[in-house]
Protein backbone atom coordinates (compact mmCIF):
# COMPACT_ATOMS: atom_id res chain seq x y z
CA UNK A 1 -17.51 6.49 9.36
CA UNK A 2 -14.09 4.89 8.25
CA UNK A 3 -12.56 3.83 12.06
CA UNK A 4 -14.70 0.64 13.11
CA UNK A 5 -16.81 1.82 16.52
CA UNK A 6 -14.74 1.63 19.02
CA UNK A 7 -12.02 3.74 20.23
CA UNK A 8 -8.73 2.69 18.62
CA UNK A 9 -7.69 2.02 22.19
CA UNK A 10 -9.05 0.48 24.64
CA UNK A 11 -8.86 1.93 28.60
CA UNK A 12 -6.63 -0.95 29.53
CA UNK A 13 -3.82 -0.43 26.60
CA UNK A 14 -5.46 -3.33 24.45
CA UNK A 15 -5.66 -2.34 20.69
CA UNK A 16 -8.59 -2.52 18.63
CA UNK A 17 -7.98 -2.83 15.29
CA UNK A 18 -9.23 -0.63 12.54
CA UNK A 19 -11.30 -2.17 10.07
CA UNK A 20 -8.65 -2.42 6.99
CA UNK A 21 -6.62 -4.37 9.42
CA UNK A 22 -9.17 -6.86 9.78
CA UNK A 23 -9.55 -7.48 5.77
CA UNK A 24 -6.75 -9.96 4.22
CA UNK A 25 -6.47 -10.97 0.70
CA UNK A 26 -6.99 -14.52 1.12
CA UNK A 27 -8.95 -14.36 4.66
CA UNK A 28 -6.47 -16.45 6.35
CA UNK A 29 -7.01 -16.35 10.28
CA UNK A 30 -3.66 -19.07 10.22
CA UNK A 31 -0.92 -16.29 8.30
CA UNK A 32 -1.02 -12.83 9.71
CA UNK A 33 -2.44 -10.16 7.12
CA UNK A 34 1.86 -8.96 6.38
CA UNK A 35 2.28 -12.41 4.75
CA UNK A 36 -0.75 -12.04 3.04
CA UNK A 37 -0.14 -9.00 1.23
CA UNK A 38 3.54 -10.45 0.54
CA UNK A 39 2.41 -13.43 -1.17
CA UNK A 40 -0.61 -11.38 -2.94
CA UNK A 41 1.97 -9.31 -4.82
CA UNK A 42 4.34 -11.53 -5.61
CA UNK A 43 1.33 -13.22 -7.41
CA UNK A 44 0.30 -10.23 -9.37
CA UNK A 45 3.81 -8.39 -9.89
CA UNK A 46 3.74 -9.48 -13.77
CA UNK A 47 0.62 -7.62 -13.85
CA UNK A 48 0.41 -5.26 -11.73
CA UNK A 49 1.67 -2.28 -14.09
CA UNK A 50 -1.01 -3.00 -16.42
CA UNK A 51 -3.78 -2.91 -13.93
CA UNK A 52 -2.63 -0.04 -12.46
CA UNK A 53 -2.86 1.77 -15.70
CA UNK A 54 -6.26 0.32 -16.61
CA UNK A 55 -8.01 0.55 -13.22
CA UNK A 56 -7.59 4.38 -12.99
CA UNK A 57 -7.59 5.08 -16.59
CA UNK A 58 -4.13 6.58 -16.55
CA UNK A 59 -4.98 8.70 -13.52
CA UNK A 60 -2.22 7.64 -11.37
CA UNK A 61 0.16 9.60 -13.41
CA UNK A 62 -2.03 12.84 -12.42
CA UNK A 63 -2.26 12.23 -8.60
CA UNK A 64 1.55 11.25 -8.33
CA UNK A 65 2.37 14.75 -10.21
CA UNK A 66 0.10 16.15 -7.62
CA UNK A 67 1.83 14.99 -4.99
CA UNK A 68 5.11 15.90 -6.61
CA UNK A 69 3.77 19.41 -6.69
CA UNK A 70 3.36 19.84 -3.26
CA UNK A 71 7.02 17.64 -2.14
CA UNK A 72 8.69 20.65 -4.55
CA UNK A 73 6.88 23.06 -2.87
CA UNK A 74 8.04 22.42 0.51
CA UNK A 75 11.18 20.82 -0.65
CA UNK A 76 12.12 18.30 1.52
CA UNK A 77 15.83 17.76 2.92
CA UNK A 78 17.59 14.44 2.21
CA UNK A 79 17.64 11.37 1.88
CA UNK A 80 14.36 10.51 0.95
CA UNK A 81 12.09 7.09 1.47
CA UNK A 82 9.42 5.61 -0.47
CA UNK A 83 7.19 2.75 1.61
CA UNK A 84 5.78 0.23 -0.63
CA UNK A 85 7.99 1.30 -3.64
CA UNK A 86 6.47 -1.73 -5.40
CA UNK A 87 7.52 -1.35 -9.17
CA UNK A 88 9.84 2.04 -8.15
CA UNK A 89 7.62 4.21 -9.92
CA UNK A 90 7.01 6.46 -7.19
CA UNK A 91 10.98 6.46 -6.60
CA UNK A 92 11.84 7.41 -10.26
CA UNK A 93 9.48 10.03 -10.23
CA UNK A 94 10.98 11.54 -6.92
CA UNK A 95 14.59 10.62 -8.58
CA UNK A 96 13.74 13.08 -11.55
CA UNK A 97 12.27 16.18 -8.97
CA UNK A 98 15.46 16.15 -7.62
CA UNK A 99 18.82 15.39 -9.45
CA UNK A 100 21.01 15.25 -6.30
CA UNK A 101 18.71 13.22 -4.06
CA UNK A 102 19.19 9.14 -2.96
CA UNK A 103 15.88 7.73 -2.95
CA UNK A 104 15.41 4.21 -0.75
CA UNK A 105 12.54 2.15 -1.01
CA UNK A 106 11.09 -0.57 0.35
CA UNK A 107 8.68 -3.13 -0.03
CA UNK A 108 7.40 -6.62 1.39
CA UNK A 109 7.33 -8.39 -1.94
CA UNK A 110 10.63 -9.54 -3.50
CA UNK A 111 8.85 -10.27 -7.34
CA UNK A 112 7.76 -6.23 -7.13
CA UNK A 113 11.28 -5.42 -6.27
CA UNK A 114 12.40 -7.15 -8.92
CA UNK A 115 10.51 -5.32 -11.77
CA UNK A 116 11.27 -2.11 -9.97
CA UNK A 117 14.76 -3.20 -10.51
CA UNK A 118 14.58 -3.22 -14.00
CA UNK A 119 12.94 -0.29 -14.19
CA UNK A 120 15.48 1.77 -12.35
CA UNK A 121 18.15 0.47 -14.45
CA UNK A 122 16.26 0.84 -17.65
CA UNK A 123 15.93 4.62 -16.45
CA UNK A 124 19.83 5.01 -15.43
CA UNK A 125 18.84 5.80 -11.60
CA UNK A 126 20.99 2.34 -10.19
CA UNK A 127 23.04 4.79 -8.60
CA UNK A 128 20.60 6.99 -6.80
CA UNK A 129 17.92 4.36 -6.16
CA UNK A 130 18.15 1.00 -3.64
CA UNK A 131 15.30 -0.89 -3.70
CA UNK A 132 15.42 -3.08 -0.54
CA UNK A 133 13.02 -5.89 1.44
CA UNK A 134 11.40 -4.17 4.26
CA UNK A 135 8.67 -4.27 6.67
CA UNK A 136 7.10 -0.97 7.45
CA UNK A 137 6.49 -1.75 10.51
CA UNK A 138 9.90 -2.78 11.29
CA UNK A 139 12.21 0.26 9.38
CA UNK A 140 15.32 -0.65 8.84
CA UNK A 141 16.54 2.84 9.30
CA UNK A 142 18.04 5.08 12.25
CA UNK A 143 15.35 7.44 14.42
CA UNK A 144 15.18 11.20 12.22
CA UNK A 145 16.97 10.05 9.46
CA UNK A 146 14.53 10.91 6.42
CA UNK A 147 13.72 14.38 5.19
CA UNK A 148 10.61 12.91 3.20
CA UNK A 149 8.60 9.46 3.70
CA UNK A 150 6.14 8.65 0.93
CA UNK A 151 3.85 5.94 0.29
CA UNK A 152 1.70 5.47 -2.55
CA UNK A 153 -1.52 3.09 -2.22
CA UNK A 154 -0.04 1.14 0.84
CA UNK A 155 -1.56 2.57 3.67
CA UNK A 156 -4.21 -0.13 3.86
CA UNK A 157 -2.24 -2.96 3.57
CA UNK A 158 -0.67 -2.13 6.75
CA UNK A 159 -1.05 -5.09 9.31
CA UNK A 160 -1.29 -2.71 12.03
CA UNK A 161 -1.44 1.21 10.57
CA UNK A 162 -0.85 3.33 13.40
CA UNK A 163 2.01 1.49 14.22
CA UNK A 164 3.09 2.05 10.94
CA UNK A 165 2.59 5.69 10.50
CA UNK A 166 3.87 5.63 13.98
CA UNK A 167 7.44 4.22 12.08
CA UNK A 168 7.07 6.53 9.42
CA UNK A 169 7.23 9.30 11.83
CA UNK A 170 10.01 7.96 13.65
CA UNK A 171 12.55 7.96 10.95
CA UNK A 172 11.21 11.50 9.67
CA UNK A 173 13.78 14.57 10.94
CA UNK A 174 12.46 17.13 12.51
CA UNK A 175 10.76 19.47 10.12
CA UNK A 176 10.20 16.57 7.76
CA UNK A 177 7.45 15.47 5.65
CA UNK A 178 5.62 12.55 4.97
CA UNK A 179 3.19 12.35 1.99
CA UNK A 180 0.48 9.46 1.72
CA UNK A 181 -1.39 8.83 -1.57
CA UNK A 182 -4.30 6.26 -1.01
CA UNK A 183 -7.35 5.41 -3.06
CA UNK A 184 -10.43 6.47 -1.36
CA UNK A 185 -14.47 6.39 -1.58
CA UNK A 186 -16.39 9.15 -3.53
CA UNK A 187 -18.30 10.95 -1.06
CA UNK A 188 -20.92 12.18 -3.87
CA UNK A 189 -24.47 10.61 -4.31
CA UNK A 190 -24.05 11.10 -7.93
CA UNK A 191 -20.65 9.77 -8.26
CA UNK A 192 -20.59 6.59 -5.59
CA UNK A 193 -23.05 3.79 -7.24
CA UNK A 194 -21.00 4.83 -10.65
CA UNK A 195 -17.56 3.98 -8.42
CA UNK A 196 -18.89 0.97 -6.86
CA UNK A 197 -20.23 -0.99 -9.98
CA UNK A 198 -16.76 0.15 -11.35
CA UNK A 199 -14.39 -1.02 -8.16
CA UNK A 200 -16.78 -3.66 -7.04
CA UNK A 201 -17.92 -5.84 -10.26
CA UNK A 202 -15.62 -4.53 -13.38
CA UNK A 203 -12.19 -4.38 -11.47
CA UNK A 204 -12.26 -7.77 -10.16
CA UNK A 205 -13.61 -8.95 -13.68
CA UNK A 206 -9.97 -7.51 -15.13
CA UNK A 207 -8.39 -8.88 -12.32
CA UNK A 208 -9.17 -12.37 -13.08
CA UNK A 209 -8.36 -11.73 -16.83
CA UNK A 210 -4.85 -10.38 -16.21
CA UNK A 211 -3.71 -12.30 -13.37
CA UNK A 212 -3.95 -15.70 -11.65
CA UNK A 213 -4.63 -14.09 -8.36
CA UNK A 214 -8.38 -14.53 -8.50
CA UNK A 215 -8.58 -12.97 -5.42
CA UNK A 216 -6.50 -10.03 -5.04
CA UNK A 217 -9.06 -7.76 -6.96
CA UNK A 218 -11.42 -8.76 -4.74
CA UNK A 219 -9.85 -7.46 -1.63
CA UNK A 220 -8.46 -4.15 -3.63
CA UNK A 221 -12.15 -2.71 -3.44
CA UNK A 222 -12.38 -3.99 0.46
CA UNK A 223 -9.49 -2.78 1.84
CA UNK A 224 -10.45 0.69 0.13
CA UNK A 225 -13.59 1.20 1.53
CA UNK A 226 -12.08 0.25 5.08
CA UNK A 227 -9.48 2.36 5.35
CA UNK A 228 -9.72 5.23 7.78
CA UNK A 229 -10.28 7.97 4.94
CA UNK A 230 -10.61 12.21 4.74
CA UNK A 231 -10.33 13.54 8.65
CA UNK A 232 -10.30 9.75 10.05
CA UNK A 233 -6.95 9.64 8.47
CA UNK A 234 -5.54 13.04 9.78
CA UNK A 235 -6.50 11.96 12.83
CA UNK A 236 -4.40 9.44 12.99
CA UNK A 237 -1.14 11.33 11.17
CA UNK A 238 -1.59 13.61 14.26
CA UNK A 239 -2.21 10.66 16.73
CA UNK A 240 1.73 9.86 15.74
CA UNK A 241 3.20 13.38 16.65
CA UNK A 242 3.07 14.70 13.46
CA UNK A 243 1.53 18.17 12.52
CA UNK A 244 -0.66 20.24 9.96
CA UNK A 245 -1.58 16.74 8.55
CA UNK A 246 -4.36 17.90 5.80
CA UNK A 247 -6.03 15.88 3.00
CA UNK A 248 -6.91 16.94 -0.65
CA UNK A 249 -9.71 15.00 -2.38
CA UNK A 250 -8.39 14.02 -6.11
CA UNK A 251 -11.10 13.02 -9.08
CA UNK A 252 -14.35 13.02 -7.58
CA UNK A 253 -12.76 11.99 -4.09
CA UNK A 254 -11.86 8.64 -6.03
CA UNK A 255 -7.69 9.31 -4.58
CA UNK A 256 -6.44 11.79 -1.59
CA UNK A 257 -3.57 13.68 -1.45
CA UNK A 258 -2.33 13.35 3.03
CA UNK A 259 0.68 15.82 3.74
CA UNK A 260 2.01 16.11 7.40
CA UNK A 261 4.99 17.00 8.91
CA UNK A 262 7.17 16.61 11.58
CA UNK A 263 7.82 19.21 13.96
CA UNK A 264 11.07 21.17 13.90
CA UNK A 265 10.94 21.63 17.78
CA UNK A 266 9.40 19.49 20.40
CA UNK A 267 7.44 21.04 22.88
CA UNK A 268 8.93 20.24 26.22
CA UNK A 269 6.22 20.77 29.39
């Protein structure tokens, strides 16, 4: 329902892209979708906090504590690595689960950085947070060398996403974990014409209020309903060698909760 119809890959090695790789902000065929998203949120950085809060209503705060739950359940080695930190509020959260931990994260757009900046120091974390320019599909970090890869609501912004979770895995240690958050489509009858007035009509309406990116709450909506969701997603968490990858539906199906892992031992035939 999610993956566009044909097989990921073709018989002769060529790629077929998902559908959320095919949606850019700005629906430039000249700039490759990664510059895209770059310049998108450097456009909307200054707002970007505020929106987040008003979109979901102050429901971000309850699916980041769920995923907290389940990283200090399992309770990851270190260091840890948050993919499209954006304004480091995944990274302070996972700085305050764990007093000893270094948390690095990364992100495409320099003007996010820079708030997260300010919020790290504001919260006295400088010295266990580095907030770095990054390409996720280019890591900037040495084969196993994560105990726990996160990424909050960046999933479908990836220019090419099995390559990416592909990278994710690759830096993960054996045994590691890698927890996805990503905004998803209600699959309830009663619930989904409610969602899409709401993420369709009323989301790009604040958009254009609190930002001069007329466009980026536009594609928000898009890119959602494109990305591989539910069991299209697992798929391809196990597709990149990692294992027990499992999804839990959040408020109405609205947000899910992916957990995988990477195996402690490889199995040699």
């Amino acid at each position: 329902m999610y993956l566009t119809a044909c097989n990921p890959f073709h018989v002769n090695n060529a790629r077929c892209p998902l559908d959320c790789e095919k949606i850019t902000p700005y629906g430039d065929r000249a700039r490759s979708k990664t510059e895209q998203v770059e310049e998108m949120f450097d456009n909307i950085a200054p707002a970007y906090d505020f929106m987040n809060r008003a979109m979901s209503f102050g429901l971000h705060r309850y699916w980041l504590r769920r995923a907290l739950t389940a990283i200090r359940r399992y309770a990851p080695s270190t260091p840890w690595l948050d993919i499209a930190t954006g304004t480091a509020d995944v990274a302070i959260s996972l700085a305050r689960l764990d007093s000893e931990v270094h948390i690095t994260g990364i992100d495409l757009s320099e003007g996010m950085l820079a708030r997260g900046r300010e919020k790290v120091e504001k919260a006295g974390l400088a010295d266990r947070i580095t907030l770095s320019q990054a390409d996720c599909l280019q890591l900037p970090f040495a084969d196993a060398s994560m105990g726990l890869v996160t990424v909050a609501y960046g999933v479908r912004n990836f220019q090419q996403l099995s390559a990416g979770i592909a990278e994710m895995a690759r830096v993960l240690r054996p045994g590691g974990m890698l927890a996805v958050i990503e905004l998803s489509t209600p699959s309830s009858p009663l619930v989904r014409p409610l969602y899409n007035i709401y993420t369709r009509h009323i989301i790009p309406f604040m958009g254009r209020l609190a930002s001069k990116d007329v466009r980026a709450y536009s594609y928000l909506p898009e890119s959602i309903a494109a990305v591989p969701q539910a069991s299209s997603m697992t798929a391809l968490l196990e597709e990149a060698g990692l294992v027990r990858a499992s999804f839990r539906p959040m408020t109405f199906g609205s947000c899910t909760l992916y957990t995988a892992y990477k195996p402690k031992h490889l199995v040699q035939i």
